[in-house]
PDB file of N, CA and C in Angstrom:
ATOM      1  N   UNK A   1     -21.894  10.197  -5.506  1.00  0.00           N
ATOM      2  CA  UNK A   1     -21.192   9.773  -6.701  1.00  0.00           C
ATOM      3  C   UNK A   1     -19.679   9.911  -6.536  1.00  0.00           C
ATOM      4  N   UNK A   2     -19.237  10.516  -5.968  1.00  0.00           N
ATOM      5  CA  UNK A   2     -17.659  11.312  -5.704  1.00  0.00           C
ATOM      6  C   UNK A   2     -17.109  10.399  -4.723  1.00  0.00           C
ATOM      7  N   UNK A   3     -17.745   9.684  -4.070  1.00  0.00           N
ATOM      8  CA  UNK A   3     -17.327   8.625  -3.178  1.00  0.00           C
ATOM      9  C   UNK A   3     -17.183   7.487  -3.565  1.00  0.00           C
ATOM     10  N   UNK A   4     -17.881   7.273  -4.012  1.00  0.00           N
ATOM     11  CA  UNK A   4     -17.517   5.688  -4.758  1.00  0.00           C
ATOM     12  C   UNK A   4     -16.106   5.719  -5.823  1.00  0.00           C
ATOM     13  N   UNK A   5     -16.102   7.310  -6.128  1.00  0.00           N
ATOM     14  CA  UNK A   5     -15.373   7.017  -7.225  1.00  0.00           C
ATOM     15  C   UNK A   5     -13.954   7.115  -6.385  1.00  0.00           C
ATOM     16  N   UNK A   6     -13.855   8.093  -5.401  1.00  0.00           N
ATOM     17  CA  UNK A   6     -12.828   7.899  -3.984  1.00  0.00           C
ATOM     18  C   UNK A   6     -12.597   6.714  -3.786  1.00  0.00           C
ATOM     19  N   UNK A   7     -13.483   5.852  -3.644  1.00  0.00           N
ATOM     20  CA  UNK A   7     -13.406   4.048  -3.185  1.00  0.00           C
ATOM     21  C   UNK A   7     -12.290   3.758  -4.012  1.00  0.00           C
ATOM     22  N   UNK A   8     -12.679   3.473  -5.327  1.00  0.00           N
ATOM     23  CA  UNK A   8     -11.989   2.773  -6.433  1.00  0.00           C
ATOM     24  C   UNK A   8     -10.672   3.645  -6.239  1.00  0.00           C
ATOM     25  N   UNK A   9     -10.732   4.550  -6.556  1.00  0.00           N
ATOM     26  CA  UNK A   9      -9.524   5.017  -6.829  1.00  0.00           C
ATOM     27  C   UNK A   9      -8.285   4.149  -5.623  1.00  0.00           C
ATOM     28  N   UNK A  10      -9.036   4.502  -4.299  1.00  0.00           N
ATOM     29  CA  UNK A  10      -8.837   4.190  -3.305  1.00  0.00           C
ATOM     30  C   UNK A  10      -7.816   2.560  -3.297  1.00  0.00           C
ATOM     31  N   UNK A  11      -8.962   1.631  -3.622  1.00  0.00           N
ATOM     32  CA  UNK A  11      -8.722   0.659  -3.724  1.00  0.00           C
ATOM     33  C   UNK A  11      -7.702  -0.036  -4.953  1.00  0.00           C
ATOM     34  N   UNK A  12      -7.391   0.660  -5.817  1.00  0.00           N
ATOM     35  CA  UNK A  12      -6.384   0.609  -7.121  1.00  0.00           C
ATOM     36  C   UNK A  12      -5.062   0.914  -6.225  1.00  0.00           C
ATOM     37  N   UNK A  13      -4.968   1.615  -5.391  1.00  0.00           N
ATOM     38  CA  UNK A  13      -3.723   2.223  -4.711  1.00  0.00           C
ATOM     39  C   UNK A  13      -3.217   1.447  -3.788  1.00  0.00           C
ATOM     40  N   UNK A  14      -4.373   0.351  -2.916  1.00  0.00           N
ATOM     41  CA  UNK A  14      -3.872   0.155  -1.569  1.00  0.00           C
ATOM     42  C   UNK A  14      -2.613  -0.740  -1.430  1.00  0.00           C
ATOM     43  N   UNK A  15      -2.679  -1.772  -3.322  1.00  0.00           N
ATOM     44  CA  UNK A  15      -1.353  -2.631  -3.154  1.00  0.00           C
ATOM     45  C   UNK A  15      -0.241  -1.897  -3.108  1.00  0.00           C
ATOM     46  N   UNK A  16       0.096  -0.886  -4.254  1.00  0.00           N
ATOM     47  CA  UNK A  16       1.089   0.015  -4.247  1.00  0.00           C
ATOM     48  C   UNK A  16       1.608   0.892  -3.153  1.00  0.00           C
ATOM     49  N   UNK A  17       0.467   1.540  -1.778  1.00  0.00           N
ATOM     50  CA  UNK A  17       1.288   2.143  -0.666  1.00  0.00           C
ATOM     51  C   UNK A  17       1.236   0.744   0.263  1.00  0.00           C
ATOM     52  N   UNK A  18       1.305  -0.185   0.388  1.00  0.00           N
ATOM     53  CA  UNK A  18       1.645  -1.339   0.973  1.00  0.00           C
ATOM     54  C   UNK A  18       2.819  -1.280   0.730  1.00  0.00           C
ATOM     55  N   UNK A  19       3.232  -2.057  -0.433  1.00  0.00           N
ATOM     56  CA  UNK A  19       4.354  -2.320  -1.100  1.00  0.00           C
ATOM     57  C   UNK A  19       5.190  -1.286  -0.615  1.00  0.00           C
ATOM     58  N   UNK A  20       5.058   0.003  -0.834  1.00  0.00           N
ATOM     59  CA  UNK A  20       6.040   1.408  -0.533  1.00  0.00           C
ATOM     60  C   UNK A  20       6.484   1.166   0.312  1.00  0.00           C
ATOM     61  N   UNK A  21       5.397   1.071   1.762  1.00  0.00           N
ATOM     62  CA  UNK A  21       5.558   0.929   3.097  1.00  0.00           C
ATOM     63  C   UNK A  21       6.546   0.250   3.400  1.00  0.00           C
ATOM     64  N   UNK A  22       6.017  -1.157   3.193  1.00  0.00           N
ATOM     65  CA  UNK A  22       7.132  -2.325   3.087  1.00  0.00           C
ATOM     66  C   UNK A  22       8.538  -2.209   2.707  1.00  0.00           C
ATOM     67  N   UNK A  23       8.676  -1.272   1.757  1.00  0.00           N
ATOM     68  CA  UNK A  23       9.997  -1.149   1.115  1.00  0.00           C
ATOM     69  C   UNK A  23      11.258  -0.226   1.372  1.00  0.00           C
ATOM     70  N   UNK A  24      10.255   0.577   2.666  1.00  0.00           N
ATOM     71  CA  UNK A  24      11.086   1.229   3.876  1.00  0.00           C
ATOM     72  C   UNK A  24      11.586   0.570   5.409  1.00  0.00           C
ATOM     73  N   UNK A  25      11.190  -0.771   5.172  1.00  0.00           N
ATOM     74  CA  UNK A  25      11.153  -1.561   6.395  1.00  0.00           C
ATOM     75  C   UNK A  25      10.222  -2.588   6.629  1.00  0.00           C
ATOM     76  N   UNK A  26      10.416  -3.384   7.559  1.00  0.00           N
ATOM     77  CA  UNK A  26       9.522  -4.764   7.882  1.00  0.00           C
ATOM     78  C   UNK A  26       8.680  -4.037   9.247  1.00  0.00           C
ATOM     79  N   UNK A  27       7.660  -4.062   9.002  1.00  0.00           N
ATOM     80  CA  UNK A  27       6.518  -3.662   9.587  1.00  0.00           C
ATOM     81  C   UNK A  27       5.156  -4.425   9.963  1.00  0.00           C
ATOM     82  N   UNK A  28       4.693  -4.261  11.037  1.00  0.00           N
ATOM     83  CA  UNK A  28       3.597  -5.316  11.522  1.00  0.00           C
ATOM     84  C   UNK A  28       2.040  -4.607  10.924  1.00  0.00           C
ATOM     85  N   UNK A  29       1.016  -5.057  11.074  1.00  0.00           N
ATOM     86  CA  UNK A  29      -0.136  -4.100  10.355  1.00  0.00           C
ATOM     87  C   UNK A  29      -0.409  -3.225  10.836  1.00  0.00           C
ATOM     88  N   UNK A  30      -0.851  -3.228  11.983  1.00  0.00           N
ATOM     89  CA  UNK A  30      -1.212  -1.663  12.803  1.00  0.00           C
ATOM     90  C   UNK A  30      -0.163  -0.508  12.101  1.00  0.00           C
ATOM     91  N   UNK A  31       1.180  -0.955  12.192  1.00  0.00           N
ATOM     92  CA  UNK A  31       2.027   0.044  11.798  1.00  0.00           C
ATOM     93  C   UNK A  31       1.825   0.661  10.512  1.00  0.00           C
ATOM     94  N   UNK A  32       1.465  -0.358   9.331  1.00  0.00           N
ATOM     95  CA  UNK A  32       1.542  -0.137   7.675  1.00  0.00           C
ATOM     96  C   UNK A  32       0.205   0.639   7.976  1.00  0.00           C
ATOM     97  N   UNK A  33      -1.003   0.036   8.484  1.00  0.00           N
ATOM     98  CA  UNK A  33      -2.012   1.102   8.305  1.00  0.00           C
ATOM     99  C   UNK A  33      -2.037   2.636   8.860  1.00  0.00           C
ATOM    100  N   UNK A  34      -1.321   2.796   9.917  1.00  0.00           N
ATOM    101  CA  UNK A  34      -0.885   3.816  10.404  1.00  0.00           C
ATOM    102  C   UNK A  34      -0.292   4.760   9.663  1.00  0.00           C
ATOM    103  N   UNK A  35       0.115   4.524   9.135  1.00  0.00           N
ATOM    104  CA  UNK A  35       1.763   5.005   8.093  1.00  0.00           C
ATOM    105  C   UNK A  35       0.214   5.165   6.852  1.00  0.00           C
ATOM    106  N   UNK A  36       0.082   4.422   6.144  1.00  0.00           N
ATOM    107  CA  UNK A  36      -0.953   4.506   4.795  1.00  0.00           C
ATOM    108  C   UNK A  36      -1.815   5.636   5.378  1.00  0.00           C
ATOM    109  N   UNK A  37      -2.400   5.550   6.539  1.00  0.00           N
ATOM    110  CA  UNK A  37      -3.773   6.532   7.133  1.00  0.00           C
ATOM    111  C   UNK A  37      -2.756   7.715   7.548  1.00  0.00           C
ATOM    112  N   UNK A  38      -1.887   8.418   7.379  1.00  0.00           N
ATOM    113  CA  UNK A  38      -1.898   9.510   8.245  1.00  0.00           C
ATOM    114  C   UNK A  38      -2.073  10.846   7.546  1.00  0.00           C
ATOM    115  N   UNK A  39      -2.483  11.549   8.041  1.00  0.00           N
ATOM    116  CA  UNK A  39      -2.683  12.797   6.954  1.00  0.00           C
ATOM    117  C   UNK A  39      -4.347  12.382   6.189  1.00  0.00           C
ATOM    118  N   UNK A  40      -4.418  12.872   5.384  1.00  0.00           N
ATOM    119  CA  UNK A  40      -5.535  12.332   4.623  1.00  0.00           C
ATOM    120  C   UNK A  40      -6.144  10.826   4.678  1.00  0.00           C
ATOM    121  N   UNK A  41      -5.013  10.385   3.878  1.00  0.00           N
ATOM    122  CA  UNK A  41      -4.881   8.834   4.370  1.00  0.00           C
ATOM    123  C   UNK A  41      -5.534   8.671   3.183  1.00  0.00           C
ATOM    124  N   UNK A  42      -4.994   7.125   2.464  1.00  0.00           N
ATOM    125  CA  UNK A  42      -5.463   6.328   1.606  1.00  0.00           C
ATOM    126  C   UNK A  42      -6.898   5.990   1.093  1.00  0.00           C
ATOM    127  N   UNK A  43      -7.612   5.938   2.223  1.00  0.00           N
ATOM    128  CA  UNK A  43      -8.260   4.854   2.914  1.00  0.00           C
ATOM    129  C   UNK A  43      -8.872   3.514   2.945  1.00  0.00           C
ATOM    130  N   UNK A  44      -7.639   2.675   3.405  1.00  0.00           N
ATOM    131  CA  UNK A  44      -7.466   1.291   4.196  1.00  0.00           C
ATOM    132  C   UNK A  44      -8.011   0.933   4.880  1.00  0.00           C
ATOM    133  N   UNK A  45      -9.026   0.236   5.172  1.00  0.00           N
ATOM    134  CA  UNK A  45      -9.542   0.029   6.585  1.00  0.00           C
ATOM    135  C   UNK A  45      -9.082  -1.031   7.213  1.00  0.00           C
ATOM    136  N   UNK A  46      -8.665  -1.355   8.683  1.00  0.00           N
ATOM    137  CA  UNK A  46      -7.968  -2.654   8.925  1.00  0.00           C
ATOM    138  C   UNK A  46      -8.900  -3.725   8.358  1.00  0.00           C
ATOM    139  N   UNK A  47     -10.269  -3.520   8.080  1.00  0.00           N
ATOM    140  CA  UNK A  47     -10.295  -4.942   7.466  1.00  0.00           C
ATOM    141  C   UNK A  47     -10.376  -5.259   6.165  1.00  0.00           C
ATOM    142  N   UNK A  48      -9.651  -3.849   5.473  1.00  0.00           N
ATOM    143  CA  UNK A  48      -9.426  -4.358   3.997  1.00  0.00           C
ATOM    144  C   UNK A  48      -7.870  -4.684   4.086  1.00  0.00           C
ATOM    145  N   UNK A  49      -6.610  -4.271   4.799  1.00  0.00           N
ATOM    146  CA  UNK A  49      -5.766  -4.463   5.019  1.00  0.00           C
ATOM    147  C   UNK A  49      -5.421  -6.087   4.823  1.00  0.00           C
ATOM    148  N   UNK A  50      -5.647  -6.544   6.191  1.00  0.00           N
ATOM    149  CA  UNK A  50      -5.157  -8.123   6.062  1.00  0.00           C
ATOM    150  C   UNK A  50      -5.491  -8.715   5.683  1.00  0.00           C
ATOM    151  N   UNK A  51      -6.823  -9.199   4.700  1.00  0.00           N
ATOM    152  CA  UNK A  51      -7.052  -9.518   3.150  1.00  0.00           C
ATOM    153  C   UNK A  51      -5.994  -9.577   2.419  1.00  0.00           C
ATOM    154  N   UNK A  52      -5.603  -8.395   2.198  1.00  0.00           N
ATOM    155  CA  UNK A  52      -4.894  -7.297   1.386  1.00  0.00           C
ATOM    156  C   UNK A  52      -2.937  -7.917   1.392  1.00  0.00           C
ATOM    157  N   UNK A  53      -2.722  -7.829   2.861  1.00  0.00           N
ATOM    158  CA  UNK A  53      -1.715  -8.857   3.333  1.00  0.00           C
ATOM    159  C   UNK A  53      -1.403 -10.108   2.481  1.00  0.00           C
ATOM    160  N   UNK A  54      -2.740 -10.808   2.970  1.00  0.00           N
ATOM    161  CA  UNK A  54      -2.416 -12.111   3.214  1.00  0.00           C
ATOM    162  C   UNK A  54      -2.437 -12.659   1.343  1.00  0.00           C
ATOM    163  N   UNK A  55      -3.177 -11.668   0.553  1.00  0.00           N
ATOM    164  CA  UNK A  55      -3.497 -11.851  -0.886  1.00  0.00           C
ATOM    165  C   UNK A  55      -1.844 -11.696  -1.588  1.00  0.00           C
ATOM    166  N   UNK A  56      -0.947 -10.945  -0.751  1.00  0.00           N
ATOM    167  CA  UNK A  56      -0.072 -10.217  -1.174  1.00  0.00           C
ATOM    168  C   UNK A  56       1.175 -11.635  -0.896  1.00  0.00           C
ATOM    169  N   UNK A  57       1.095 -11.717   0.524  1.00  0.00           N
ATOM    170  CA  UNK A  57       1.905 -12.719   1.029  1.00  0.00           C
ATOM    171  C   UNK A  57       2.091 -14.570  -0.169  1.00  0.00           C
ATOM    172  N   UNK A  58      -0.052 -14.355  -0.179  1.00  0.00           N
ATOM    173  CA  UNK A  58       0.334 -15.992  -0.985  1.00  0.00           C
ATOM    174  C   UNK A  58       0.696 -16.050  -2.701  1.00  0.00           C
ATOM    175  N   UNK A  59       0.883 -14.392  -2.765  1.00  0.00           N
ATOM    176  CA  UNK A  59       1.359 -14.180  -3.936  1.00  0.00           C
ATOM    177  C   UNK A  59       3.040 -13.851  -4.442  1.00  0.00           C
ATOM    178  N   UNK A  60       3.192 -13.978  -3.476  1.00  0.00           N
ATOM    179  CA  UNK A  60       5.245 -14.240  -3.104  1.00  0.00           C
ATOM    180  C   UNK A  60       5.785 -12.811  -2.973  1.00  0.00           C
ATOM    181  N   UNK A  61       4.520 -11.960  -3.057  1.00  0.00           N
ATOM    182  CA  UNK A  61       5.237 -10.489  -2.502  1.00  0.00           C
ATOM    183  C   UNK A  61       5.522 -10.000  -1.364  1.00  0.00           C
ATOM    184  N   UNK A  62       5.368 -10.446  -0.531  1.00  0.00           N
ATOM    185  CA  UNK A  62       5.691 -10.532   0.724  1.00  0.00           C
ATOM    186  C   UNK A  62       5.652 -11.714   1.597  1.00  0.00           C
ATOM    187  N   UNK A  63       6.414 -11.784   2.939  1.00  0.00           N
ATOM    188  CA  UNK A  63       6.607 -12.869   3.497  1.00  0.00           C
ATOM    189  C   UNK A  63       6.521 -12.002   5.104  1.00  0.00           C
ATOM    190  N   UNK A  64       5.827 -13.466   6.020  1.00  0.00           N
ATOM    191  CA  UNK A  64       5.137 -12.948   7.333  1.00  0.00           C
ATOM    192  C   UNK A  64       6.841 -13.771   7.988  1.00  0.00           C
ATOM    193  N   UNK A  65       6.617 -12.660   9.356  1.00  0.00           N
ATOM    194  CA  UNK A  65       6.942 -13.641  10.837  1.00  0.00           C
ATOM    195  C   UNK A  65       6.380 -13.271  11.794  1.00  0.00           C
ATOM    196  N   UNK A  66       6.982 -13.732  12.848  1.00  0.00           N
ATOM    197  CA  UNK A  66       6.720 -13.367  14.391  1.00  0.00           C
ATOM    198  C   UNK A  66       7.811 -12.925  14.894  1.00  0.00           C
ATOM    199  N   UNK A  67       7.049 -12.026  15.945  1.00  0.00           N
ATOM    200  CA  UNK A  67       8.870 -11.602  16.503  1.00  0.00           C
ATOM    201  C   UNK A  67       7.993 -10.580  17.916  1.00  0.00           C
ATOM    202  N   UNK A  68       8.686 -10.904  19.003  1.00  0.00           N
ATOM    203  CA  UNK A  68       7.883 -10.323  20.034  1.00  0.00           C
ATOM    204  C   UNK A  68       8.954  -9.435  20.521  1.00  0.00           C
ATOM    205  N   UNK A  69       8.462  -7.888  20.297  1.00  0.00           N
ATOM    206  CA  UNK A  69       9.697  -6.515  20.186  1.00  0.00           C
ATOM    207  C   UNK A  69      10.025  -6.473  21.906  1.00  0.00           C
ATOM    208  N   UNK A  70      11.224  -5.699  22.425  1.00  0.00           N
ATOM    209  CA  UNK A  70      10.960  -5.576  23.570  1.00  0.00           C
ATOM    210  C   UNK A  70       9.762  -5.128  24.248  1.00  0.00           C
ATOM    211  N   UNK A  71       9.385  -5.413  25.422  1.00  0.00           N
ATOM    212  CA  UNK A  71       8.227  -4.263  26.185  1.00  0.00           C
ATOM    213  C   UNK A  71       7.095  -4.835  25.665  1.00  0.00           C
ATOM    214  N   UNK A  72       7.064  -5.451  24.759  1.00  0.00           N
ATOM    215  CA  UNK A  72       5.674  -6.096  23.689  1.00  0.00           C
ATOM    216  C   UNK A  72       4.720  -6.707  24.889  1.00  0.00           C
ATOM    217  N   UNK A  73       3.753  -6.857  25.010  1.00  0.00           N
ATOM    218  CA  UNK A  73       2.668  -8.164  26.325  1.00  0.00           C
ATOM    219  C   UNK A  73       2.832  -9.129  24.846  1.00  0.00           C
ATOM    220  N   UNK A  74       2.615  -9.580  23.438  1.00  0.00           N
ATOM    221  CA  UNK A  74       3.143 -10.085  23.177  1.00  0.00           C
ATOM    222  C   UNK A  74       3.314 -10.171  21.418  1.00  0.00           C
ATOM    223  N   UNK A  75       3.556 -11.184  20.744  1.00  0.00           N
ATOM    224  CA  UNK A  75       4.426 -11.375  19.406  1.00  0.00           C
ATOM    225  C   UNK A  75       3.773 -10.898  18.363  1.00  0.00           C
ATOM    226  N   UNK A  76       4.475 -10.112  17.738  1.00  0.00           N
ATOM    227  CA  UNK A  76       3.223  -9.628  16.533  1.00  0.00           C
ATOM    228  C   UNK A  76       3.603  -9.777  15.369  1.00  0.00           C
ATOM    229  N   UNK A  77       2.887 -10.060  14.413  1.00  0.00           N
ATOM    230  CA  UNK A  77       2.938 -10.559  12.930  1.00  0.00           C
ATOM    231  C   UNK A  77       3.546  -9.257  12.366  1.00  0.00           C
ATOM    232  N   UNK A  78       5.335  -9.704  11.705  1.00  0.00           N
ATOM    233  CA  UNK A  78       5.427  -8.220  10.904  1.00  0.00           C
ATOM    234  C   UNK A  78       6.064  -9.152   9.414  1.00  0.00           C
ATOM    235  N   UNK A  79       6.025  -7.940   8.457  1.00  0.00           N
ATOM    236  CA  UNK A  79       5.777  -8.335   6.673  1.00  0.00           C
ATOM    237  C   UNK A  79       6.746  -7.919   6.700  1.00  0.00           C
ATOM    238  N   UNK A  80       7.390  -8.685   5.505  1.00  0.00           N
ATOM    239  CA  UNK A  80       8.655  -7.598   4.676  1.00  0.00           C
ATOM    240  C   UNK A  80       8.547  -7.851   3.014  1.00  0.00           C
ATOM    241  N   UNK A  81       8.884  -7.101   2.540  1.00  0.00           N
ATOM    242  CA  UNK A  81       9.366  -7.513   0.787  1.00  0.00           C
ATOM    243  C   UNK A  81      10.017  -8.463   0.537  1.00  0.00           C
ATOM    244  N   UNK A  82       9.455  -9.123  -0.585  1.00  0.00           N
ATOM    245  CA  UNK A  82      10.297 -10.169  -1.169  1.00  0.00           C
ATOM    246  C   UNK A  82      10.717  -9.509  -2.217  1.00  0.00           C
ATOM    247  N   UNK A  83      11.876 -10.724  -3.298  1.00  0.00           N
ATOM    248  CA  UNK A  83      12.227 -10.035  -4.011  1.00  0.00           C
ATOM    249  C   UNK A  83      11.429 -10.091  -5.151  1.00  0.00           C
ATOM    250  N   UNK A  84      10.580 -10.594  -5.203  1.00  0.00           N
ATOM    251  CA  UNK A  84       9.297 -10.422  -5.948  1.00  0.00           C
ATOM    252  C   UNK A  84       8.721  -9.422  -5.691  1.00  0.00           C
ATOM    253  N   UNK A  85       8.641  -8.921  -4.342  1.00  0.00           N
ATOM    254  CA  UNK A  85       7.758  -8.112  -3.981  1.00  0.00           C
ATOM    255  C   UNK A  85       8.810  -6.491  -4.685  1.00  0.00           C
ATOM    256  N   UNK A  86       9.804  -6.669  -4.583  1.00  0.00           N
ATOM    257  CA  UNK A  86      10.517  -5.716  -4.741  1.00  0.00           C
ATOM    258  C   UNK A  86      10.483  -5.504  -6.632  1.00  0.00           C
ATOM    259  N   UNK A  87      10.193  -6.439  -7.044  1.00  0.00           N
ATOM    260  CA  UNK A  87      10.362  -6.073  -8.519  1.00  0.00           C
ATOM    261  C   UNK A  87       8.946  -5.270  -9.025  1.00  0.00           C
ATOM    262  N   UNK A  88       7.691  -5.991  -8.314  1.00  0.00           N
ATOM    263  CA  UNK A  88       6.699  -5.571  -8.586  1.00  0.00           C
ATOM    264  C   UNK A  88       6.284  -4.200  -8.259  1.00  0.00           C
ATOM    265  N   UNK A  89       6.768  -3.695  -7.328  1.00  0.00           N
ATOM    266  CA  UNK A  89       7.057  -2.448  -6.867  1.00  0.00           C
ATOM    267  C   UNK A  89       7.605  -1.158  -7.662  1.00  0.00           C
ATOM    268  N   UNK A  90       8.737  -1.990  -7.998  1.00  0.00           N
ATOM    269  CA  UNK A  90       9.530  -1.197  -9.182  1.00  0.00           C
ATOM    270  C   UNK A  90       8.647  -1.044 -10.391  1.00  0.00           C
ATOM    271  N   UNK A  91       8.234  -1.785 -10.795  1.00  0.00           N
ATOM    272  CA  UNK A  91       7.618  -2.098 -12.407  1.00  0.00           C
ATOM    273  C   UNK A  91       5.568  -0.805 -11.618  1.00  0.00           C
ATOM    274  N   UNK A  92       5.438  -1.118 -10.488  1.00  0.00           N
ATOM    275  CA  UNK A  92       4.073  -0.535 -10.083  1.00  0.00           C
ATOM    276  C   UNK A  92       3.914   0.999  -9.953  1.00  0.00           C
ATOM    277  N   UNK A  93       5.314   1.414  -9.215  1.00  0.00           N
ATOM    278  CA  UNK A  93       6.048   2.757  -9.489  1.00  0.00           C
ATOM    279  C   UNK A  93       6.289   3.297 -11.039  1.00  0.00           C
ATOM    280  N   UNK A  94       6.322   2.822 -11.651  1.00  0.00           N
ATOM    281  CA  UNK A  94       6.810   3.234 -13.153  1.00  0.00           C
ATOM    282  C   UNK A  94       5.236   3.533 -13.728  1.00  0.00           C
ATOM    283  N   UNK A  95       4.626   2.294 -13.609  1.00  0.00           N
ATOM    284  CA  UNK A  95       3.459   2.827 -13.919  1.00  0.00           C
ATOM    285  C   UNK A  95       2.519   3.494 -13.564  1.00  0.00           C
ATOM    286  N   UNK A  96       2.704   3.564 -12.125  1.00  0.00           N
ATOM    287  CA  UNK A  96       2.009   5.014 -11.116  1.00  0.00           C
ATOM    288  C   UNK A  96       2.959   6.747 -12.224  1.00  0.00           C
ATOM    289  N   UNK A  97       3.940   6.793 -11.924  1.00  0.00           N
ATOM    290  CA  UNK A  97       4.327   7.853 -12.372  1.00  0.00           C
ATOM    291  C   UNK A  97       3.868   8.191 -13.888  1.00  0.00           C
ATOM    292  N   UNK A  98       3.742   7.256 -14.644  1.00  0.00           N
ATOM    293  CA  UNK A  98       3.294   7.760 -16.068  1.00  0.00           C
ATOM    294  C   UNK A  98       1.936   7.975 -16.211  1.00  0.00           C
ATOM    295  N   UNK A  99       1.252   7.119 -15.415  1.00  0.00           N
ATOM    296  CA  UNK A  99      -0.510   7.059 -15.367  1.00  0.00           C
ATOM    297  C   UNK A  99      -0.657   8.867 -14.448  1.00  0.00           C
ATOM    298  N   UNK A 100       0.223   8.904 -13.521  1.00  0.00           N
ATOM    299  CA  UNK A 100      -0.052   9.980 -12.733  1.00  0.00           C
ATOM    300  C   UNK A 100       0.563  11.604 -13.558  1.00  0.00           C
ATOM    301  N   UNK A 101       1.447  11.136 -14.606  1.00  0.00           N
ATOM    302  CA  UNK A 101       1.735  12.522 -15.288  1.00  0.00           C
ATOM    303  C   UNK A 101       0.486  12.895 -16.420  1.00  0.00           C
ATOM    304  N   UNK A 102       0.441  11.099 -16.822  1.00  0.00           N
ATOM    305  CA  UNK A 102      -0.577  11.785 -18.341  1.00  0.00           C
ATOM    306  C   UNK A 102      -1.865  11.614 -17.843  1.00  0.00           C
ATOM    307  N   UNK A 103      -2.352  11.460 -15.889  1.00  0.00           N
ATOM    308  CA  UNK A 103      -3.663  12.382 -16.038  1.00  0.00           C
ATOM    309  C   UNK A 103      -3.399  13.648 -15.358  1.00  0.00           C
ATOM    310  N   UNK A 104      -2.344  14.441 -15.137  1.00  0.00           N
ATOM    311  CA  UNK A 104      -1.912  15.905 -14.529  1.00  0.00           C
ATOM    312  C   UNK A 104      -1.952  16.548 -16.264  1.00  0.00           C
ATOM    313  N   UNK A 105      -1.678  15.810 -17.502  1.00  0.00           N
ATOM    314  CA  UNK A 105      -1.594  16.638 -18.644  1.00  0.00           C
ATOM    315  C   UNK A 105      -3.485  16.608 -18.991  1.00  0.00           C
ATOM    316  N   UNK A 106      -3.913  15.622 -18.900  1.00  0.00           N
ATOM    317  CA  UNK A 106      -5.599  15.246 -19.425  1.00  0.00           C
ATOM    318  C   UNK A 106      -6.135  16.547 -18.300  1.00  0.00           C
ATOM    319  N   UNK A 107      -6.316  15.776 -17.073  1.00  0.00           N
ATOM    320  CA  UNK A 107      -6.785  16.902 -15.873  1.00  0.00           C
ATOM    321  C   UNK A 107      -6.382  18.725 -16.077  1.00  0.00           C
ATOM    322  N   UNK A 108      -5.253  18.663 -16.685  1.00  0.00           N
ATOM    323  CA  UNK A 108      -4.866  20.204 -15.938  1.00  0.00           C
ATOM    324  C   UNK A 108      -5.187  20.755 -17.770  1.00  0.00           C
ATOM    325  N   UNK A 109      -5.066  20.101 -18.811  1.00  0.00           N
ATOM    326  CA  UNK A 109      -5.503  20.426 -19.987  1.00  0.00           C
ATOM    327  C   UNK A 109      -7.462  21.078 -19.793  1.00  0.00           C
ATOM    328  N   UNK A 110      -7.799  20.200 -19.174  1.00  0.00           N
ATOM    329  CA  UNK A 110      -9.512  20.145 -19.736  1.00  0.00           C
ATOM    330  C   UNK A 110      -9.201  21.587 -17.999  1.00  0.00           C
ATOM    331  N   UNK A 111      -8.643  21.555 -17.657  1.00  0.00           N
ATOM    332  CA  UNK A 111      -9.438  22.533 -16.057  1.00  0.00           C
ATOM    333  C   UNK A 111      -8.838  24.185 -17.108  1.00  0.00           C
ATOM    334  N   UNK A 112      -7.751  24.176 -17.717  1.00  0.00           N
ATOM    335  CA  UNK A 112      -7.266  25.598 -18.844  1.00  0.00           C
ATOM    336  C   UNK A 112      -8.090  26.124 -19.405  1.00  0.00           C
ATOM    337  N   UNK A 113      -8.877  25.181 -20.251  1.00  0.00           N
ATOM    338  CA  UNK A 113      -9.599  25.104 -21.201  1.00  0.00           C
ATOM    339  C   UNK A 113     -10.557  25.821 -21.202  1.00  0.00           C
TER     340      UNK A 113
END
């Protein structure tokens, strides 16, 4: 039961640490999932990821290229924020922080109690 509910939760989050990611730099996927997975980790799986991308991309929040880094064998697809992507972010943050205080008051109320 505790897992599924991990899932969802899971999956409510994955646009928002995308977006984050993104908003520290233009990054290819391996990298964003890397970065999302470390420590505990989100959990993203690469093949909920580029779904996840590409849902994001044809939604004007992000935009793809190519670009083959030095040393690369070869060109790899990296994302960046748009400025769409950047507003939605802002406005997704605001509502992460209030959703995340008034369930630390619900949660830490009922654990006192």
């Amino acid at each position: 039961m505790i897992e599924a509910w991990k899932s969802q939760l899971r999956k409510g989050a994955a646009e928002l640490a995308v977006l984050a990611v993104l908003d520290k730099g233009d990054a290819f996927g391996v990298a964003i999932l890397d970065t999302i997975e470390s420590g505990d980790g989100v959990g993203v799986s690469e093949g909920a990821l580029y779904p996840l991308l590409k849902r994001l991309e044809t939604g004007g929040r992000i935009q793809s290229y190519w670009s083959e880094p030095d040393g690369a064998a070869a060109p790899r697809k990296y994302y960046r924020l748009t400025g769409e992507g950047q507003d939605a972010l802002r406005a997704m943050r605001d509502a992460w922080t209030s959703f995340r205080q008034r369930m630390d008051e619900i949660v830490g109320a009922s654990h006192d109690a």
